[in-house]
Protein backbone atom coordinates (compact mmCIF):
# COMPACT_ATOMS: atom_id res chain seq x y z
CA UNK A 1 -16.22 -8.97 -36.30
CA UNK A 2 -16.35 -7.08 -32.77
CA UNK A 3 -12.56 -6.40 -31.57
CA UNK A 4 -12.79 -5.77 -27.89
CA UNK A 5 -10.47 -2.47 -26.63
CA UNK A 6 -8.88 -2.85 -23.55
CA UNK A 7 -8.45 0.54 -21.93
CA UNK A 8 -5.73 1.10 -19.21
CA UNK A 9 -8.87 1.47 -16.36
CA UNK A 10 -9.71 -2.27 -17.48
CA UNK A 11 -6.10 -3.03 -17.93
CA UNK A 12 -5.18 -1.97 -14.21
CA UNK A 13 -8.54 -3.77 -13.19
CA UNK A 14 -7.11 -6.95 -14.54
CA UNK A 15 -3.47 -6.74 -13.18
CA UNK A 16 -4.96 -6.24 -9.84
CA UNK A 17 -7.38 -8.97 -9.87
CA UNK A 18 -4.62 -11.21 -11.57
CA UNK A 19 -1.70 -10.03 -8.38
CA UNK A 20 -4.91 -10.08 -5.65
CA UNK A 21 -3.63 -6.82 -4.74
CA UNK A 22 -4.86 -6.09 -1.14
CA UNK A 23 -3.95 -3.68 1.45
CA UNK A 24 -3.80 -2.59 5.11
CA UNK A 25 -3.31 0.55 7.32
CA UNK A 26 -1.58 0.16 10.54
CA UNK A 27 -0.72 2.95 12.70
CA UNK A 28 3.02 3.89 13.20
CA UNK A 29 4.47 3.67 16.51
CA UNK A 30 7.33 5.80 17.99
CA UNK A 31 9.45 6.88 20.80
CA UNK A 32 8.85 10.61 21.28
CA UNK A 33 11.47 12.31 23.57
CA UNK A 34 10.16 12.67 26.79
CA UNK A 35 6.49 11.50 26.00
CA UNK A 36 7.34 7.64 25.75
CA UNK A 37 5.66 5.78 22.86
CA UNK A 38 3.10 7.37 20.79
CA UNK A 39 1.72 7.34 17.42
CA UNK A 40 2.85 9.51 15.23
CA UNK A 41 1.18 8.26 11.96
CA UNK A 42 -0.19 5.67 9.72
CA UNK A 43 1.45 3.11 7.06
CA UNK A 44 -0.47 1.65 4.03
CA UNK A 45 0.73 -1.89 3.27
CA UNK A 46 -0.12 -2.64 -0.08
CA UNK A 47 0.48 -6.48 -1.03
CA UNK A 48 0.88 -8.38 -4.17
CA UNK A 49 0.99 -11.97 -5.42
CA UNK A 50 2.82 -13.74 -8.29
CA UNK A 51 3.60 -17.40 -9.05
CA UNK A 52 7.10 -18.36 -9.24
CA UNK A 53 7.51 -22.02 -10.07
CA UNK A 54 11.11 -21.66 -11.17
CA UNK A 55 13.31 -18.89 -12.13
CA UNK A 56 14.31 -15.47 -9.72
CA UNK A 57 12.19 -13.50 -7.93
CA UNK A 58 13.64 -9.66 -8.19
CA UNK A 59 13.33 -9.28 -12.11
CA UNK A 60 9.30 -10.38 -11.67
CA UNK A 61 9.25 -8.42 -8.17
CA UNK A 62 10.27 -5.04 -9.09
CA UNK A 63 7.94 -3.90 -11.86
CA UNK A 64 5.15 -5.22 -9.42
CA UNK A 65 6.27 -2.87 -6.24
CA UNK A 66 6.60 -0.28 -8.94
CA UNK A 67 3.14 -0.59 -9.75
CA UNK A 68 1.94 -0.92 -6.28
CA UNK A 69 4.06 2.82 -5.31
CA UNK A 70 2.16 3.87 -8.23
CA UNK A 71 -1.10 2.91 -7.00
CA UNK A 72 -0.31 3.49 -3.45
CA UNK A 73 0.62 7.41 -4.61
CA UNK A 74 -2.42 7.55 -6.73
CA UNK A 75 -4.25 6.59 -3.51
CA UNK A 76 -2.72 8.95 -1.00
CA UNK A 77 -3.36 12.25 -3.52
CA UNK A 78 -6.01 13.22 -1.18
CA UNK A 79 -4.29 13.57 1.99
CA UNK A 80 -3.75 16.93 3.34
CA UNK A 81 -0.11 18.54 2.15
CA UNK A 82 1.07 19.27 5.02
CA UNK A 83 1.80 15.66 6.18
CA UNK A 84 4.89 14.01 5.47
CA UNK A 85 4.56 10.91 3.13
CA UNK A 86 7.36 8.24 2.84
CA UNK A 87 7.45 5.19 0.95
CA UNK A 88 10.14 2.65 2.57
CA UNK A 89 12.52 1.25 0.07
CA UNK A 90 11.37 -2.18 -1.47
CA UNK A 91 12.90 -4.84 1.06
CA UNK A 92 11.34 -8.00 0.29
CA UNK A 93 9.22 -10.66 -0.58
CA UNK A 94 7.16 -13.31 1.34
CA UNK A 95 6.69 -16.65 0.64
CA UNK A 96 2.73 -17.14 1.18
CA UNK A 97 2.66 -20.16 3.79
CA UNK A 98 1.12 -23.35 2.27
CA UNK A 99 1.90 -22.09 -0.91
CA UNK A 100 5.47 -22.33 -2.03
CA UNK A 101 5.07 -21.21 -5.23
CA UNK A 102 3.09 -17.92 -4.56
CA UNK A 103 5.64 -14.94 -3.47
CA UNK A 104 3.68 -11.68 -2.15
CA UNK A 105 5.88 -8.36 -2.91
CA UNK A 106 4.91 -5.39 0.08
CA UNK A 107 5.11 -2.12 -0.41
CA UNK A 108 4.85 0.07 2.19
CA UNK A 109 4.28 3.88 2.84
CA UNK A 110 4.36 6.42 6.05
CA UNK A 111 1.90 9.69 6.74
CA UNK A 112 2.64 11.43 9.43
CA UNK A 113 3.43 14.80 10.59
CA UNK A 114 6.71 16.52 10.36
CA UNK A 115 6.65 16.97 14.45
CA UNK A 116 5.42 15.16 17.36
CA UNK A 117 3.84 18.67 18.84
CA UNK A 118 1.88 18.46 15.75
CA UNK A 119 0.03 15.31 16.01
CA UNK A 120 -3.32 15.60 14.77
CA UNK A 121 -6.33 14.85 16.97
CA UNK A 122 -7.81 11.38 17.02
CA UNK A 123 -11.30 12.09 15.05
CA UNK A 124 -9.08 14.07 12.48
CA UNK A 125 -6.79 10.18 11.91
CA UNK A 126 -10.02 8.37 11.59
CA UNK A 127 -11.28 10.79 9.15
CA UNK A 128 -8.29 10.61 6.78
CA UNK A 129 -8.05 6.83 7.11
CA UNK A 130 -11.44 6.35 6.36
CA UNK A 131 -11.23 8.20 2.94
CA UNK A 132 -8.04 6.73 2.44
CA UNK A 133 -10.08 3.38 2.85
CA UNK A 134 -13.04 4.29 0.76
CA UNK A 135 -10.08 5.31 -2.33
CA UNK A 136 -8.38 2.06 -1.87
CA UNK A 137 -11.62 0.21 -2.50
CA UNK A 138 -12.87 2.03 -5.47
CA UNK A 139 -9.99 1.76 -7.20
CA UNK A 140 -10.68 -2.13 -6.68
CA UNK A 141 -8.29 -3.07 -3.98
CA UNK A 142 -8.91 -5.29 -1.14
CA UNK A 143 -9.00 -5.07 2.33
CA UNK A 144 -6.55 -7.63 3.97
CA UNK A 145 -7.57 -9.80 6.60
């Protein structure tokens, strides 16, 4: 008899197919004193999905944003130091339109610099997003949209 060993790689596989984990990075918009609106960063969304066909959301909610700060930190190791990473406190979840039973959880995190004077150049925010892009998909995450 073969017993089959699931190891915590194929276990995180599995909870992220099973939650269709997917992601997005938007850049971060701000009012900089005397400049007007600039960007002064980038946020990775990271979604989540569960069914809920009766019962509360929060209890089932919270271990999944948990995971997804886990995996969103695990994604962001590579990111220079000097930049200031934030993840915003857990504020909701979404009913998915045309399906009322499906609830999405978002987590969201901020890089950007500590100060506007030290924004970095535009080729320099590609580069980073794009490795942050190419980490997010091979640790089997999607790309929203």
């Amino acid at each position: 008899m073969i017993t089959r060993v699931e190891t915590p790689a194929a276990g995180l596989a599995a909870w992220i197919t099973d939650h269709e984990v997917s992601w997005e990075v938007v850049p971060v918009l701000e009012q900089v004193k005397g400049r007007g609106v600039e960007q002064t960063g980038q946020a990775l969304k990271l979604f989540a999905r569960f069914d809920v066909a009766a019962g509360e959301i929060e209890p089932v909610a919270r271990p999944i944003h948990e995971r997804l700060r886990s995996l969103a930190m695990e994604a962001v190791q590579s990111l220079p130091a000097h930049l200031l990473v934030q993840v915003e406190p857990p504020g909701r979840a979404v009913v998915s339109p045309g399906t009322p039973f499906v609830v999405e959880v978002q987590l969201t995190l901020v890089a950007s610099v500590p100060h506007p004077d030290s924004l970095l150049p535009p080729v320099e925010v590609r580069r980073l997003v794009s490795l942050l892009e190419k980490k997010l998909s091979s640790m089997g995450l999607k790309k929203r949209g």
